[in-house]
C-alpha atoms as a PDB file:
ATOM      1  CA  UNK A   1      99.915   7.519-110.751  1.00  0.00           C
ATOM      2  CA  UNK A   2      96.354   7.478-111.594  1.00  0.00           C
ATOM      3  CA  UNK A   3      96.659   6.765-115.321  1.00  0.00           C
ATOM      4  CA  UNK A   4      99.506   4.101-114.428  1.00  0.00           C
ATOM      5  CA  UNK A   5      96.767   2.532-111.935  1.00  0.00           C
ATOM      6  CA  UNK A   6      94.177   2.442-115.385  1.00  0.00           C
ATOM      7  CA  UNK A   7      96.380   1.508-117.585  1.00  0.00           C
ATOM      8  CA  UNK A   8      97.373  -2.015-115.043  1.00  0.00           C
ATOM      9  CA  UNK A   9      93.440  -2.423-114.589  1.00  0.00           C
ATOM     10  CA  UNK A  10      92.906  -2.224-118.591  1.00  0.00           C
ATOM     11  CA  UNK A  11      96.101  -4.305-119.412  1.00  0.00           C
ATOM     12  CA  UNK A  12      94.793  -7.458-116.110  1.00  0.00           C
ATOM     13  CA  UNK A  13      91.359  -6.911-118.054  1.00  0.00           C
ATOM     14  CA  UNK A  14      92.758  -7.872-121.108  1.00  0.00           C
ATOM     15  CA  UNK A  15      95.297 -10.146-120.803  1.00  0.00           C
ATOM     16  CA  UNK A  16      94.207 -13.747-122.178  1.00  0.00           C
ATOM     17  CA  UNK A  17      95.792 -16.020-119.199  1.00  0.00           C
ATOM     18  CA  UNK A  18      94.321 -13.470-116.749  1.00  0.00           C
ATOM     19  CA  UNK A  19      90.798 -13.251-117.998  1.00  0.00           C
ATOM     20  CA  UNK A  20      90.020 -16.473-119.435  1.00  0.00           C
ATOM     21  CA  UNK A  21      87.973 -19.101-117.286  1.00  0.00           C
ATOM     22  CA  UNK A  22      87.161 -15.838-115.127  1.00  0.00           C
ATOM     23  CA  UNK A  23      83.680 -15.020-115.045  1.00  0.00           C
ATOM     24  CA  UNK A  24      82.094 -11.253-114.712  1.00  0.00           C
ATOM     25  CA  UNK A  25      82.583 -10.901-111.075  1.00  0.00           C
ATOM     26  CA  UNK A  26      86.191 -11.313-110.830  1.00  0.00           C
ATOM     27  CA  UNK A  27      86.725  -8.558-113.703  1.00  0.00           C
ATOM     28  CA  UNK A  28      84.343  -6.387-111.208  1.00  0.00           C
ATOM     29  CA  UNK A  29      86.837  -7.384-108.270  1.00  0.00           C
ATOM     30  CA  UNK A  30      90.473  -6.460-110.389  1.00  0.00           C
ATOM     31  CA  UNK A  31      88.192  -2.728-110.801  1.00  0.00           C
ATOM     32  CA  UNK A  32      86.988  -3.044-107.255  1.00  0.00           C
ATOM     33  CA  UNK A  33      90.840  -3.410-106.280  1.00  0.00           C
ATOM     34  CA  UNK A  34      92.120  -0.452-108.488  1.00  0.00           C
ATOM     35  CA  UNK A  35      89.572   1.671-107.492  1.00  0.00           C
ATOM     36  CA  UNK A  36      90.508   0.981-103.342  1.00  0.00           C
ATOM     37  CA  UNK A  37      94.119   1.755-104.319  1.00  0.00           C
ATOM     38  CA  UNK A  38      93.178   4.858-106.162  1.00  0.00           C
ATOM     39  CA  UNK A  39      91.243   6.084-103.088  1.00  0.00           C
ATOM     40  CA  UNK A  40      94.186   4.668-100.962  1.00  0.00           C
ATOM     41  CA  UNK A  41      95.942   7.097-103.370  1.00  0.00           C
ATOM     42  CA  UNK A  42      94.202  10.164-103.333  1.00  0.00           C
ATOM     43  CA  UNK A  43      93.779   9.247 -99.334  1.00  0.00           C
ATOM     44  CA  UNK A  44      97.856   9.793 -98.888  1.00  0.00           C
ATOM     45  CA  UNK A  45      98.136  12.741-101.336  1.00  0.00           C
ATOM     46  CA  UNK A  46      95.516  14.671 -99.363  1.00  0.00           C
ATOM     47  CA  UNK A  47      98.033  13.798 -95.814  1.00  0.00           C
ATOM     48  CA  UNK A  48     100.995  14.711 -97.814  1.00  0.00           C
ATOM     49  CA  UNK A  49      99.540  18.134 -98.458  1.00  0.00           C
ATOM     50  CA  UNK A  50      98.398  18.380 -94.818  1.00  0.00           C
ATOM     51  CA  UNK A  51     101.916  17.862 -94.071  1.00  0.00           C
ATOM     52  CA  UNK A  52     103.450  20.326 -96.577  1.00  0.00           C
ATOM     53  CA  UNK A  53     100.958  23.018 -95.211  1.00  0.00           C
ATOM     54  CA  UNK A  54     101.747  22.314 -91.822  1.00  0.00           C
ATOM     55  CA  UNK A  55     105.304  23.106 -92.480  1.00  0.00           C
ATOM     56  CA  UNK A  56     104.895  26.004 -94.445  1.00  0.00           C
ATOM     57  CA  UNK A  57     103.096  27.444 -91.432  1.00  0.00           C
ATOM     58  CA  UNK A  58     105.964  26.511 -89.373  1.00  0.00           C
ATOM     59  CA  UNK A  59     108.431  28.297 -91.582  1.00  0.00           C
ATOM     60  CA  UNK A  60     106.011  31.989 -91.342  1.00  0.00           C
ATOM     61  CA  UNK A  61     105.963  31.548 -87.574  1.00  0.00           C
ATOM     62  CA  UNK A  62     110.134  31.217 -87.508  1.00  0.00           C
ATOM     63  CA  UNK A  63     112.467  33.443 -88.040  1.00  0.00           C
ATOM     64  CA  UNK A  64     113.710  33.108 -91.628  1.00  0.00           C
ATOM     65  CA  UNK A  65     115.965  30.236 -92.028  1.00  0.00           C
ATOM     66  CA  UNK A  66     115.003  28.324 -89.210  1.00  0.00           C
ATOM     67  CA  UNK A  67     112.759  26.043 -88.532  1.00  0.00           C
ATOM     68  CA  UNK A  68     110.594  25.337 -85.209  1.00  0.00           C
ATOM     69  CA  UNK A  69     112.752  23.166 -82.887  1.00  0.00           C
ATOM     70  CA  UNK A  70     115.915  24.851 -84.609  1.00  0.00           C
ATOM     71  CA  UNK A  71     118.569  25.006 -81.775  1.00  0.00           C
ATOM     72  CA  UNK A  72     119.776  28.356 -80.200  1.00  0.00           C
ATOM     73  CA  UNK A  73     122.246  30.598 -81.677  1.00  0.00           C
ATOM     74  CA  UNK A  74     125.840  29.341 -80.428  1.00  0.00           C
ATOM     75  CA  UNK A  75     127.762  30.708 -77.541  1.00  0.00           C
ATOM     76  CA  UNK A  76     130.383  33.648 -78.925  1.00  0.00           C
ATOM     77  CA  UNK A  77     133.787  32.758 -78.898  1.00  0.00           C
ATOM     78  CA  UNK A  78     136.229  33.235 -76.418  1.00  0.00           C
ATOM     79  CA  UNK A  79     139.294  32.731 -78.691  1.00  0.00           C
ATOM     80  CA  UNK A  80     139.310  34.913 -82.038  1.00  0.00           C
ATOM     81  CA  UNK A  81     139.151  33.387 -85.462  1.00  0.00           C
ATOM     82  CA  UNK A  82     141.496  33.358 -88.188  1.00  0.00           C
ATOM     83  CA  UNK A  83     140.612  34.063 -91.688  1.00  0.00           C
ATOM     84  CA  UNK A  84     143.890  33.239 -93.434  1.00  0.00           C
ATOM     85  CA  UNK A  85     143.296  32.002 -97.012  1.00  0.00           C
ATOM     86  CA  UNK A  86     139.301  32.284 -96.706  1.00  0.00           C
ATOM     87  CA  UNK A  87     137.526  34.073 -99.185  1.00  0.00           C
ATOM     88  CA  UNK A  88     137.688  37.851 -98.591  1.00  0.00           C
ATOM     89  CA  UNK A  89     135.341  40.442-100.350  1.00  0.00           C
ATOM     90  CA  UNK A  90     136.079  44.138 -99.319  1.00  0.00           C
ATOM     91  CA  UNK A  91     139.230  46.115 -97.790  1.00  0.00           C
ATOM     92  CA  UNK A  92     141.585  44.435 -95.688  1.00  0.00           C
ATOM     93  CA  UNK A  93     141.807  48.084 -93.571  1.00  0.00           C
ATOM     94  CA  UNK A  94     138.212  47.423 -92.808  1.00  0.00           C
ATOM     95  CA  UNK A  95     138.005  46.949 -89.194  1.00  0.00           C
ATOM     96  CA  UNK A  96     134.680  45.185 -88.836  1.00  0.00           C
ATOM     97  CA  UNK A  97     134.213  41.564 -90.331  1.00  0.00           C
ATOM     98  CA  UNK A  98     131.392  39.289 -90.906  1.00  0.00           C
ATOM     99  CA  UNK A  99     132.154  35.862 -91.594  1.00  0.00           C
ATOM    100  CA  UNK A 100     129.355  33.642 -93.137  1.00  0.00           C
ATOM    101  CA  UNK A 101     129.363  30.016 -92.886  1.00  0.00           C
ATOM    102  CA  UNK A 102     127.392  28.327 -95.375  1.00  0.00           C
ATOM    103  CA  UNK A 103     126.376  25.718 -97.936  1.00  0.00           C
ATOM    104  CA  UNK A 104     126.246  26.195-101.328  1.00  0.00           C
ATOM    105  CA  UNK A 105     123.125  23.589-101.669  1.00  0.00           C
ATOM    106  CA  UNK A 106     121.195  25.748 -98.686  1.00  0.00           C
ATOM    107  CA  UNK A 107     118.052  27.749-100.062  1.00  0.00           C
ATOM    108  CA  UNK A 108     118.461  30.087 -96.761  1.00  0.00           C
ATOM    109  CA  UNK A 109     121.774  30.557 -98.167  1.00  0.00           C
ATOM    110  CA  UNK A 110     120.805  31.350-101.963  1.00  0.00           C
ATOM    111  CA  UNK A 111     118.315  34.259-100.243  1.00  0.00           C
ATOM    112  CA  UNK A 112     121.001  35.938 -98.342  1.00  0.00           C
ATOM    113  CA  UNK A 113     123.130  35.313-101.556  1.00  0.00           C
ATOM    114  CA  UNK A 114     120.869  36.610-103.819  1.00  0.00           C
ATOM    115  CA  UNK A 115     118.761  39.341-101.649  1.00  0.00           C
ATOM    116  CA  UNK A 116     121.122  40.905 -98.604  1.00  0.00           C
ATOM    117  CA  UNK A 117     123.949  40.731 -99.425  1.00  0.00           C
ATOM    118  CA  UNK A 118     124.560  42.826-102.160  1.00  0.00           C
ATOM    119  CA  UNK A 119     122.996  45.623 -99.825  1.00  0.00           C
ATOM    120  CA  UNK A 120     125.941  44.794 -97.229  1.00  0.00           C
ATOM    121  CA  UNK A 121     128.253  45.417-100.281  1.00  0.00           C
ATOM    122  CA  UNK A 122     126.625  48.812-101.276  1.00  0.00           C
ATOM    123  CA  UNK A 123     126.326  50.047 -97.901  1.00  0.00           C
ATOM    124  CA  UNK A 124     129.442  48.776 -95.846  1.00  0.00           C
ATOM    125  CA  UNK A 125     131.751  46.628 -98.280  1.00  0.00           C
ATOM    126  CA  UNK A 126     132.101  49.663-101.127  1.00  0.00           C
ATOM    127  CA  UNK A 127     132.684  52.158 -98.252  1.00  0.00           C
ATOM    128  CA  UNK A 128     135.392  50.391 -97.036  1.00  0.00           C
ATOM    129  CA  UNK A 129     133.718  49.751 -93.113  1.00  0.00           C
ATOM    130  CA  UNK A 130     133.220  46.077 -93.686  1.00  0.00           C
ATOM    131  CA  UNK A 131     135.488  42.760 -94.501  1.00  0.00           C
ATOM    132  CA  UNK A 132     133.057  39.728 -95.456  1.00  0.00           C
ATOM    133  CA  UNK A 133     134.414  36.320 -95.250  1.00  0.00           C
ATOM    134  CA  UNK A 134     133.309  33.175 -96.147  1.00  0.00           C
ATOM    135  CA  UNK A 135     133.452  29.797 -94.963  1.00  0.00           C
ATOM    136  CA  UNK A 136     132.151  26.522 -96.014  1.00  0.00           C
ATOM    137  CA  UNK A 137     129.804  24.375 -94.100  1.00  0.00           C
ATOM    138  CA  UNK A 138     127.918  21.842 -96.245  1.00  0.00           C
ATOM    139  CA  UNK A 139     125.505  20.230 -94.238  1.00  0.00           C
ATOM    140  CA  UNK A 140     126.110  16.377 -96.036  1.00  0.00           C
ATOM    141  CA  UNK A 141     123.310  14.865 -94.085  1.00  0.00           C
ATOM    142  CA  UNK A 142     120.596  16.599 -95.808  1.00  0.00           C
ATOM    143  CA  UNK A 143     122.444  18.099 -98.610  1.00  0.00           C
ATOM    144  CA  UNK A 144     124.132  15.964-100.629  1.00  0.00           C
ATOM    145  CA  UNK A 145     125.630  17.965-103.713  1.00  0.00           C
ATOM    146  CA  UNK A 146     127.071  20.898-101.109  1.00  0.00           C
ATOM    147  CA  UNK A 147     130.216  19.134-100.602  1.00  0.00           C
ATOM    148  CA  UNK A 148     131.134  18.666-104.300  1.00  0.00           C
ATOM    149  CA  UNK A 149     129.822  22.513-104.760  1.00  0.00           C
ATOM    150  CA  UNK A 150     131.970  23.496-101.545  1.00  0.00           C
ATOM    151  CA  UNK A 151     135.032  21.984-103.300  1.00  0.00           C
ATOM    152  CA  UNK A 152     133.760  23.528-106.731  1.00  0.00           C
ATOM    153  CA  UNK A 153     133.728  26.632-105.164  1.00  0.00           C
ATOM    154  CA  UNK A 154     137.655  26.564-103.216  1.00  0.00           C
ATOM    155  CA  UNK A 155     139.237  25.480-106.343  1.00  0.00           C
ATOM    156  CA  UNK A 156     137.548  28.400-108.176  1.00  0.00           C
ATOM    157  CA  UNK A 157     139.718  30.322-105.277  1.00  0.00           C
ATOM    158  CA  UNK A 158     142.401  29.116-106.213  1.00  0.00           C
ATOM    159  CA  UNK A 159     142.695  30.548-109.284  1.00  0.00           C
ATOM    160  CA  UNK A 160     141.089  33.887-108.147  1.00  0.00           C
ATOM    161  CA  UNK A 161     137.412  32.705-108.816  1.00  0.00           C
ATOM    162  CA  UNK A 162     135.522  32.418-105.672  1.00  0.00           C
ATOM    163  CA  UNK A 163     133.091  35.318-106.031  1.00  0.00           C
ATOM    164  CA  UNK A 164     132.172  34.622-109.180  1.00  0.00           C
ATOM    165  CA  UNK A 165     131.606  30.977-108.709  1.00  0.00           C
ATOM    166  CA  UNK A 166     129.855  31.577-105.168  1.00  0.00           C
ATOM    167  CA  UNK A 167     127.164  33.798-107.187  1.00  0.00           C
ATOM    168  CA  UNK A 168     127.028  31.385-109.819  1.00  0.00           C
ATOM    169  CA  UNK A 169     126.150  28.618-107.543  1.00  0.00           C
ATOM    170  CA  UNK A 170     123.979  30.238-105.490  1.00  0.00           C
ATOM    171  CA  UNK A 171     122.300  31.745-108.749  1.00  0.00           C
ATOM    172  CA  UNK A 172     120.160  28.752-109.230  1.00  0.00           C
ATOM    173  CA  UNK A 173     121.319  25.687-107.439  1.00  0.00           C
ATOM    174  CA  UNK A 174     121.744  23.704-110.093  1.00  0.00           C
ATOM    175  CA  UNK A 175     124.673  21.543-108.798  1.00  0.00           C
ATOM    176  CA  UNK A 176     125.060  18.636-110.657  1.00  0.00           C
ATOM    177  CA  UNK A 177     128.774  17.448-111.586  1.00  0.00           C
ATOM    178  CA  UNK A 178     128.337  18.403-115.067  1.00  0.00           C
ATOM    179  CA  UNK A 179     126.575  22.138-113.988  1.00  0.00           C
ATOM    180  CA  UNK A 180     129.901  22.727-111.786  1.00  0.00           C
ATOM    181  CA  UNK A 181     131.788  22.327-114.357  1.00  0.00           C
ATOM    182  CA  UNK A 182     130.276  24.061-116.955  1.00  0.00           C
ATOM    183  CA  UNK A 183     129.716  26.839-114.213  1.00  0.00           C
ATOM    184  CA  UNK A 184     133.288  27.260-113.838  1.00  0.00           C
ATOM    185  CA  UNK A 185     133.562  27.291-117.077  1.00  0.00           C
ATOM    186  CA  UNK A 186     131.952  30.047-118.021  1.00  0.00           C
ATOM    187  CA  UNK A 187     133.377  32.170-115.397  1.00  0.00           C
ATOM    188  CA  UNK A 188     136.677  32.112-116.530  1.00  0.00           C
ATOM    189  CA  UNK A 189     137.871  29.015-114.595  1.00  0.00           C
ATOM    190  CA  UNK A 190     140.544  27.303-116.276  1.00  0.00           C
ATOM    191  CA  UNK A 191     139.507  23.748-116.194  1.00  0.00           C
ATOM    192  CA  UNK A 192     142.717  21.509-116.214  1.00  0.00           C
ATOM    193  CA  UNK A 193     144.049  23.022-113.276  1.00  0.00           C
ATOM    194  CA  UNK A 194     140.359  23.242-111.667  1.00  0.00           C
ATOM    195  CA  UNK A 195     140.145  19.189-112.395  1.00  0.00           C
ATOM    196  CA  UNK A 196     143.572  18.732-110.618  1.00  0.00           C
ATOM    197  CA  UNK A 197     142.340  20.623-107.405  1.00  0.00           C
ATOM    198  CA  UNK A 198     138.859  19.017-107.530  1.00  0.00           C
ATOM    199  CA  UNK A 199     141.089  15.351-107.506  1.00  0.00           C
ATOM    200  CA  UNK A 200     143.488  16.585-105.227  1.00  0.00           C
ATOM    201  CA  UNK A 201     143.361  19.383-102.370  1.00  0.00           C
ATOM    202  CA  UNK A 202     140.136  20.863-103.608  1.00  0.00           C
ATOM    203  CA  UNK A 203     138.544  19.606-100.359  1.00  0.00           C
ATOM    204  CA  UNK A 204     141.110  19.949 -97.565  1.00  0.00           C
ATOM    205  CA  UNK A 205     139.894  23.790 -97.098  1.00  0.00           C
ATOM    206  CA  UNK A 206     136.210  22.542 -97.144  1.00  0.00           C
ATOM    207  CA  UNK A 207     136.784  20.333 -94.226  1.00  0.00           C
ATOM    208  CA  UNK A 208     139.285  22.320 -92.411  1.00  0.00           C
ATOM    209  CA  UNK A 209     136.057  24.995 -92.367  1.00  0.00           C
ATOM    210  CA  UNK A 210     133.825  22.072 -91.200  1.00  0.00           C
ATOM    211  CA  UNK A 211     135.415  20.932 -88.487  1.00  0.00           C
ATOM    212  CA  UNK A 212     136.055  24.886 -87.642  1.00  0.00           C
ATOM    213  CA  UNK A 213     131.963  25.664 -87.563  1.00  0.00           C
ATOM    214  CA  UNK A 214     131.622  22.213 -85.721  1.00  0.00           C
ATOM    215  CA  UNK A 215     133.874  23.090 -82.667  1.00  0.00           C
ATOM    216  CA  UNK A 216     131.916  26.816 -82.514  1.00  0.00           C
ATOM    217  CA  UNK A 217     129.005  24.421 -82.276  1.00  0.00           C
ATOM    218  CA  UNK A 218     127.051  25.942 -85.587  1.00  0.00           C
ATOM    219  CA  UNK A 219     124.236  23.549 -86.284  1.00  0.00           C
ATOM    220  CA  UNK A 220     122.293  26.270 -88.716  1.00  0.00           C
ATOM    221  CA  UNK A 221     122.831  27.628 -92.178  1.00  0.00           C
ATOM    222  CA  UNK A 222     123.735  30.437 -92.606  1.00  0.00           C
ATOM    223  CA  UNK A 223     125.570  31.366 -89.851  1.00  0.00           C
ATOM    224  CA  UNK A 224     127.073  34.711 -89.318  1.00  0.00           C
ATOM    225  CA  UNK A 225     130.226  35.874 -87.114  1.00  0.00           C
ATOM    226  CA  UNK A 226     130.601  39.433 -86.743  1.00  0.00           C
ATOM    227  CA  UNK A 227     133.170  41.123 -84.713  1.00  0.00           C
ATOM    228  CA  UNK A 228     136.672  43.263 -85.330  1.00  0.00           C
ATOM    229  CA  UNK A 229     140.053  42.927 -86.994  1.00  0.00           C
ATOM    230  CA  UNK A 230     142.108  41.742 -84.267  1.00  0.00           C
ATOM    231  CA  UNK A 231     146.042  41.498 -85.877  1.00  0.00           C
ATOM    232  CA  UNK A 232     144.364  39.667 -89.039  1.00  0.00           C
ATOM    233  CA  UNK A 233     142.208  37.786 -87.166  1.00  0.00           C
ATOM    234  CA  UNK A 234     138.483  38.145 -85.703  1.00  0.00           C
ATOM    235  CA  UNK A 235     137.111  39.041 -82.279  1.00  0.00           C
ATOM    236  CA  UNK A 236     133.432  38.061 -82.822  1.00  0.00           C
ATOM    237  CA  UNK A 237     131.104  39.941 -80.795  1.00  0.00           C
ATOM    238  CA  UNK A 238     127.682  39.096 -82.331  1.00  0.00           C
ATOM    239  CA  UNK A 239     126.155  35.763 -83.776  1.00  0.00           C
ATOM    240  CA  UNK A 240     123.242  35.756 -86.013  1.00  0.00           C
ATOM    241  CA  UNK A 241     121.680  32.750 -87.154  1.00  0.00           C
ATOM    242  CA  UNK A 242     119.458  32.137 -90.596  1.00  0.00           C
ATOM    243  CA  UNK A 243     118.205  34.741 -93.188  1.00  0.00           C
ATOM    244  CA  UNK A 244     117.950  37.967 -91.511  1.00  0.00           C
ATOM    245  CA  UNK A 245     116.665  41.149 -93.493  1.00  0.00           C
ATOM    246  CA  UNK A 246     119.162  44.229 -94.197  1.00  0.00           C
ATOM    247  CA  UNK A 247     118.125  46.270 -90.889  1.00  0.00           C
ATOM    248  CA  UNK A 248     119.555  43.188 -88.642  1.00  0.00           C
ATOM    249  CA  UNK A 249     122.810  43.005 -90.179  1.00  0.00           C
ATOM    250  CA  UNK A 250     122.354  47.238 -90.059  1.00  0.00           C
ATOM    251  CA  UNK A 251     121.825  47.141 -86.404  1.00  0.00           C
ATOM    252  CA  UNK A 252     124.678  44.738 -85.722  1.00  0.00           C
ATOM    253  CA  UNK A 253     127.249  46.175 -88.113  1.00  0.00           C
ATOM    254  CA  UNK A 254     126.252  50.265 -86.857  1.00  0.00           C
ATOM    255  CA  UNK A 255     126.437  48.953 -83.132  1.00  0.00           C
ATOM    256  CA  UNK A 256     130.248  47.765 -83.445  1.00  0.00           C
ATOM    257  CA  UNK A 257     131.111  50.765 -86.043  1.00  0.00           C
ATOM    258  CA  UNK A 258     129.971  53.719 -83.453  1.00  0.00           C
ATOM    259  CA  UNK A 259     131.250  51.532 -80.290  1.00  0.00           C
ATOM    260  CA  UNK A 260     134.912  52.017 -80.438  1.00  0.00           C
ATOM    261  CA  UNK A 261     136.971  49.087 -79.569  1.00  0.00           C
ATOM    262  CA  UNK A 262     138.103  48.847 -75.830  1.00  0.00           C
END
């Protein structure tokens, strides 16, 4: 901004209709006037960074993934919830399930993605203990590539894809029409019957989990269910909200596997 600021002074200083018939102290008033808007300038960069610090400091004094003013962790469920044709990773047997609802366009998201949980897999998925499921919730209002990832992602299921598309996505967060394509691509997505789904029924499942996480009252990504097989569906016990580290989901997970069910 400051170079396009010089370069307007230079070109006002040397353009013929602008300068001729001036005398010396208008040219000293066009520099006057750049030189208040560079200081105007540098004036709001230096609140901009007051701001940004500000809210960094607000993020270390949350928990991670939420913000200060962030509302409460939802009430738990009286009615279990069904996880027919949701994405499943782990044993069907397994009689303790954690559902995640999320957005693919969420950086709290990409953490837990990228950094917990493949320790849930290794510890509780691998052994067989633990069903993860997970739902879409793409948070439009401030993210507005999640819903196009979200439907990226469900016609990826279709065709047997989800995990490696969810990984994908959350990989980088490039997302980008032409990125979710070529990210389905190269994950073995076979792309006529993926641009069908995307044009046709590729988002019913997207908002059918919406409107699910909006009756449960979830406001925050992620958000995680956990509770027990109940006949194929899920009695949730425990809500956690945001990125958590490994010894939360631990805690949670341990508690239900040594309590037995009543």
């Amino acid at each position: 901004m400051k170079y396009v600021l010089a370069c307007m002074a230079i070109l006002v200083a040397l353009t013929p209709q602008r300068v001729t018939g001036q005398d010396a102290s208008d040219v000293h008033a066009v520099v006057r006037r750049v030189e208040m808007l560079e200081a105007t300038q540098l004036r709001v960069l230096r609140e901009l960074e007051s701001i940004s610090t500000q809210l960094a400091d607000g993020r270390k004094a949350a928990p991670a993934g939420l913000l200060r003013g962030s509302p409460p962790p939802p009430a738990i469920p009286s009615s279990v919830q069904g996880i027919a044709d949701a994405a499943v990773k782990g044993s069907r047997d397994a009689a303790i399930v954690l559902i995640e609802y999320a957005d693919f366009q969420c950086p709290y998201c990409a953490q837990f993605a990228r950094r917990i949980l493949p320790e849930i897999e290794k510890r509780y998925v691998s052994t067989g203990k633990l069903r993860v499921v997970f739902k879409h919730m793409p948070l439009h209002e401030i993210h507005p590539q999640a819903v196009m990832a979200a439907e990226t992602a469900e016609c990826a299921r279709q065709q047997g894809k989800f995990w490696q598309l969810h990984d994908a996505l959350f990989a980088d967060q490039r997302l980008d029409e032409a990125s979710l394509v070529e990210k389905a691509r190269t994950n073995g997505v076979g792309l006529e019957q993926f641009s069908e789904c995307v044009r046709g029924n590729g988002g019913i499942r997207v908002k059918q989990d919406l409107a699910a996480a909006r009756a449960l009252g979830l406001a925050v990504t992620p958000t995680f269910l956990i509770g027990r097989d109940v006949g194929g569906a899920v009695k949730v016990e425990q809500i956690l909200t945001g990125v958590r580290e490994i010894d939360v989901f631990t805690s949670a997970i341990e508690s239900l596997l040594n309590d037995r069910a009543p």
